[in-house]
N, C-alpha and C. Protein backbone atom coordinates (compact mmCIF):
# COMPACT_ATOMS: atom_id res chain seq x y z
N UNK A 1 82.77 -36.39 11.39
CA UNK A 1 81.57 -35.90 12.04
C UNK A 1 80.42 -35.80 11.05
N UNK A 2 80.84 -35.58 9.93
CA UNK A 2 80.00 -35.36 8.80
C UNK A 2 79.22 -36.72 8.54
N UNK A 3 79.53 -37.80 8.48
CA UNK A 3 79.26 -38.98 8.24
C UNK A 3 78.17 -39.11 9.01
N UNK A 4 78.62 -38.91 10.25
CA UNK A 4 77.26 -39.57 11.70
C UNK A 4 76.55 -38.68 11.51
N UNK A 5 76.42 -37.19 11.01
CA UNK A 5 75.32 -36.53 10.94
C UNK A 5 74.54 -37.48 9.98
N UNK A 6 74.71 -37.51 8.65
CA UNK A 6 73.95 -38.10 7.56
C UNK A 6 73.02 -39.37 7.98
N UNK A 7 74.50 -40.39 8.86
CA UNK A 7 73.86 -41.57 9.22
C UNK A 7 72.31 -41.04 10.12
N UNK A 8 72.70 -40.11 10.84
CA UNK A 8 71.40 -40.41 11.58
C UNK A 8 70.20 -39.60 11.73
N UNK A 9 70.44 -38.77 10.58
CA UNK A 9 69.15 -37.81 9.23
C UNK A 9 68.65 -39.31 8.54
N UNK A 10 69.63 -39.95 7.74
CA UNK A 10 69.10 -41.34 7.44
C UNK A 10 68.20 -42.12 8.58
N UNK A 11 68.89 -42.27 9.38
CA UNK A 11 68.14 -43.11 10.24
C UNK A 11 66.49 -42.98 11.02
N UNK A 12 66.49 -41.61 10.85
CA UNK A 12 65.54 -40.84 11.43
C UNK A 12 64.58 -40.78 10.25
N UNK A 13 64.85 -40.37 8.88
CA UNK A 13 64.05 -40.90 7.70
C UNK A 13 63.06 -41.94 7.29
N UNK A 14 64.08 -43.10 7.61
CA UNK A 14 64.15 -44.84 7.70
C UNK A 14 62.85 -44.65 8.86
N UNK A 15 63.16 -44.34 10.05
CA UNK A 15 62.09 -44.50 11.25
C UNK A 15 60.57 -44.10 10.57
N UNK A 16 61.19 -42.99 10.03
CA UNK A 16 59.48 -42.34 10.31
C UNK A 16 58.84 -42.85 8.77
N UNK A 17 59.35 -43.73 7.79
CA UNK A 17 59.01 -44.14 7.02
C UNK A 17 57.95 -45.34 7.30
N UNK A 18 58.82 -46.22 8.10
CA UNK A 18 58.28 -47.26 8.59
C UNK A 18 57.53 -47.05 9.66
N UNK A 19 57.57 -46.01 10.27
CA UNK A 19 56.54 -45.70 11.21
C UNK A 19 54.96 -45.06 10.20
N UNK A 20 55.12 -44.63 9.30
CA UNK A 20 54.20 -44.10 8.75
C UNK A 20 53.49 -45.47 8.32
N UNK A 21 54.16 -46.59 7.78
CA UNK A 21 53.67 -48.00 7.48
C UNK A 21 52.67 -48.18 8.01
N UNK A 22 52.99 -47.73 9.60
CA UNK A 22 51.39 -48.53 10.02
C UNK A 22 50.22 -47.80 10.48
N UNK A 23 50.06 -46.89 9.69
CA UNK A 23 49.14 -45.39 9.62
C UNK A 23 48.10 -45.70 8.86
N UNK A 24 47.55 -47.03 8.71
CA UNK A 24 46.67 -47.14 8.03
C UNK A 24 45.03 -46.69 8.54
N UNK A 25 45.14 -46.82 10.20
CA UNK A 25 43.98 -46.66 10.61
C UNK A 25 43.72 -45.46 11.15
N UNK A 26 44.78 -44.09 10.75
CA UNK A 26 44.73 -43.18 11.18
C UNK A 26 43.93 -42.41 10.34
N UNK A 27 43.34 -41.12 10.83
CA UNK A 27 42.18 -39.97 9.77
C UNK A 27 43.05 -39.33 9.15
N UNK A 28 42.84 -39.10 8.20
CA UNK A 28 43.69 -38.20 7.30
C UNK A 28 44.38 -37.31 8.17
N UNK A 29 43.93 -36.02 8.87
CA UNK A 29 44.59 -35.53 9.64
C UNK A 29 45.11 -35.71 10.48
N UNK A 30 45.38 -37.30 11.11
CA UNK A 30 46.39 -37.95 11.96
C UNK A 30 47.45 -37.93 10.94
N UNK A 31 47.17 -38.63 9.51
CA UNK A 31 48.24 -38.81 9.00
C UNK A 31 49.13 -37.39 8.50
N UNK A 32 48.29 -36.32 8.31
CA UNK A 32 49.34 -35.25 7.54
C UNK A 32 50.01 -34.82 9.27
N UNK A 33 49.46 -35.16 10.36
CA UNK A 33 50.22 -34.61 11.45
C UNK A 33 51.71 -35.08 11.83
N UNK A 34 51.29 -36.50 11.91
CA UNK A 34 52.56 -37.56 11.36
C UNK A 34 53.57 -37.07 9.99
N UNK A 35 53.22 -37.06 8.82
CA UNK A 35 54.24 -36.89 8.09
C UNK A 35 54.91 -35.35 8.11
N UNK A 36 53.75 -33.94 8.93
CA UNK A 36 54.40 -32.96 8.78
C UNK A 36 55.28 -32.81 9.65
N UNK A 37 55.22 -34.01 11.05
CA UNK A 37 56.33 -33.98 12.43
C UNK A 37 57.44 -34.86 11.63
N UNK A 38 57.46 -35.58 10.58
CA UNK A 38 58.91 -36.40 10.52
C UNK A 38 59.47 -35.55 9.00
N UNK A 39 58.64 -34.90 8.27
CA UNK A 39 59.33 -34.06 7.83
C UNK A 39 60.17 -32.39 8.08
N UNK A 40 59.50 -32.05 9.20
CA UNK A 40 59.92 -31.16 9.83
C UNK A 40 61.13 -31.06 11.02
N UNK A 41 61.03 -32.41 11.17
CA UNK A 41 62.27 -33.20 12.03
C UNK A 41 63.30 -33.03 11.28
N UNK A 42 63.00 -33.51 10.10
CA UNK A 42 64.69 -33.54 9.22
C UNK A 42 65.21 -32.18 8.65
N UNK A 43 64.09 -31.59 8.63
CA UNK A 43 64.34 -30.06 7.88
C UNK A 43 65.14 -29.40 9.03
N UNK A 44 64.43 -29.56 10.13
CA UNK A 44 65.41 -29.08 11.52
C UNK A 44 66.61 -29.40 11.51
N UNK A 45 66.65 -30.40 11.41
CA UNK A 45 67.76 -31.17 11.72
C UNK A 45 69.01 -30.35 10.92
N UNK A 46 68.53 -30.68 9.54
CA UNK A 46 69.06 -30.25 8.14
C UNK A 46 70.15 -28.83 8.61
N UNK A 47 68.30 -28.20 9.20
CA UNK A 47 69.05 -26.72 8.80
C UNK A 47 69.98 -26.14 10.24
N UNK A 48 70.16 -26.59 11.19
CA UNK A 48 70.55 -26.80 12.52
C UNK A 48 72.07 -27.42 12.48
N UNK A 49 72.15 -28.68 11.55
CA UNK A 49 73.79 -29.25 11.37
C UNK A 49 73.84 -30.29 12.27
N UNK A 50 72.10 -30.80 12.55
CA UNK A 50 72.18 -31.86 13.41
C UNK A 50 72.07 -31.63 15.01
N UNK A 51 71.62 -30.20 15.38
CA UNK A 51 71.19 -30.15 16.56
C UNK A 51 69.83 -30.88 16.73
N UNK A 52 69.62 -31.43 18.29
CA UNK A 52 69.16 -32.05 19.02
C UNK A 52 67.78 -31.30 19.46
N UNK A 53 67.69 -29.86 19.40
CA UNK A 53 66.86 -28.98 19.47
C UNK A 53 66.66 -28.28 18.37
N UNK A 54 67.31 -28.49 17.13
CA UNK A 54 66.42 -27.62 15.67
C UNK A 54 65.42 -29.20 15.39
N UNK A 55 65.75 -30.37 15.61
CA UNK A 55 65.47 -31.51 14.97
C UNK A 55 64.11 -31.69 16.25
N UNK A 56 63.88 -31.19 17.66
CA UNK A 56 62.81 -31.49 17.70
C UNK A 56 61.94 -30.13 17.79
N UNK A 57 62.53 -29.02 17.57
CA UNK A 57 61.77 -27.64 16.86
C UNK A 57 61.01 -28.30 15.66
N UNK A 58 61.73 -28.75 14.71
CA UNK A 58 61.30 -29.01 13.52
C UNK A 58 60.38 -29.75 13.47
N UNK A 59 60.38 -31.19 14.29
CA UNK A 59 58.98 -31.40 14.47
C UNK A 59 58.01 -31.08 15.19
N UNK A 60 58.20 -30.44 15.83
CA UNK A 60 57.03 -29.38 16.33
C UNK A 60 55.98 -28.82 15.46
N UNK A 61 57.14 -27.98 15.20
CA UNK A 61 56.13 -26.90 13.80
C UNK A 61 55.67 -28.02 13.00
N UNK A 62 56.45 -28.65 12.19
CA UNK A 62 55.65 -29.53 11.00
C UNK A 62 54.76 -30.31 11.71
N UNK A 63 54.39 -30.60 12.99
CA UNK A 63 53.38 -31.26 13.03
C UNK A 63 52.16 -30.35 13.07
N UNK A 64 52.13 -29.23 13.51
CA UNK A 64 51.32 -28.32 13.75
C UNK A 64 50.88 -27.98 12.50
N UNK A 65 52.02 -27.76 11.37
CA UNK A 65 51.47 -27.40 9.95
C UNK A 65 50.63 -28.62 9.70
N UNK A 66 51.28 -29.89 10.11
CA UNK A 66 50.73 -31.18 9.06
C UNK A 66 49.42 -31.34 10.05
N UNK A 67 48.80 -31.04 10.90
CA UNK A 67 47.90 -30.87 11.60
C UNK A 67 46.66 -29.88 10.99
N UNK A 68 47.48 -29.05 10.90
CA UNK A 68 46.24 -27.25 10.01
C UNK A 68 45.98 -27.73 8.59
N UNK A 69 46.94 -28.41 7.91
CA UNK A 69 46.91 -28.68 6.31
C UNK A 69 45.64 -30.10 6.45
N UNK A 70 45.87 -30.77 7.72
CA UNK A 70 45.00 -32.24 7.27
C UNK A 70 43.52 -32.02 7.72
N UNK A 71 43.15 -30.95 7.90
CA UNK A 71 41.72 -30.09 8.57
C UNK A 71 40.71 -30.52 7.29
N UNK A 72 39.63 -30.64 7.59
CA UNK A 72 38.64 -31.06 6.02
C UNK A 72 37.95 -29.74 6.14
């Protein structure tokens, strides 16, 4: 069970990596909204053991942080 958790913290990593790729034409505060929802995804995830609801808690909040932090 341990394994498929990792695989798909990895996988979810992998996504939002390459999803960030094409963030070029986004405003700064698109982009910290984006990276604070796919880092807050995994932290959920993380701290949850791979629930389905800490992992989209987590991006919730981090987008909201990565939203307030990307403010000029």
């Amino acid at each position: 069970m341990k394994t498929m958790q990792k695989l798909a913290v990895n996988t979810i990593v992998v996504a939002a990596f390459l999803t960030l790729a094409g963030c070029s034409g986004m405003s700064r505060q698109d982009k910290s909204t984006a990276i604070g929802a796919g880092v807050g995804a995994v932290g959920g995830s993380v701290l949850t053991g791979g629930s389905a609801v800490g992992t989209v808690g987590g991006a919730a909040v981090g987008g909201v942080i990565g939203h307030e932090v990307g403010k000029k």
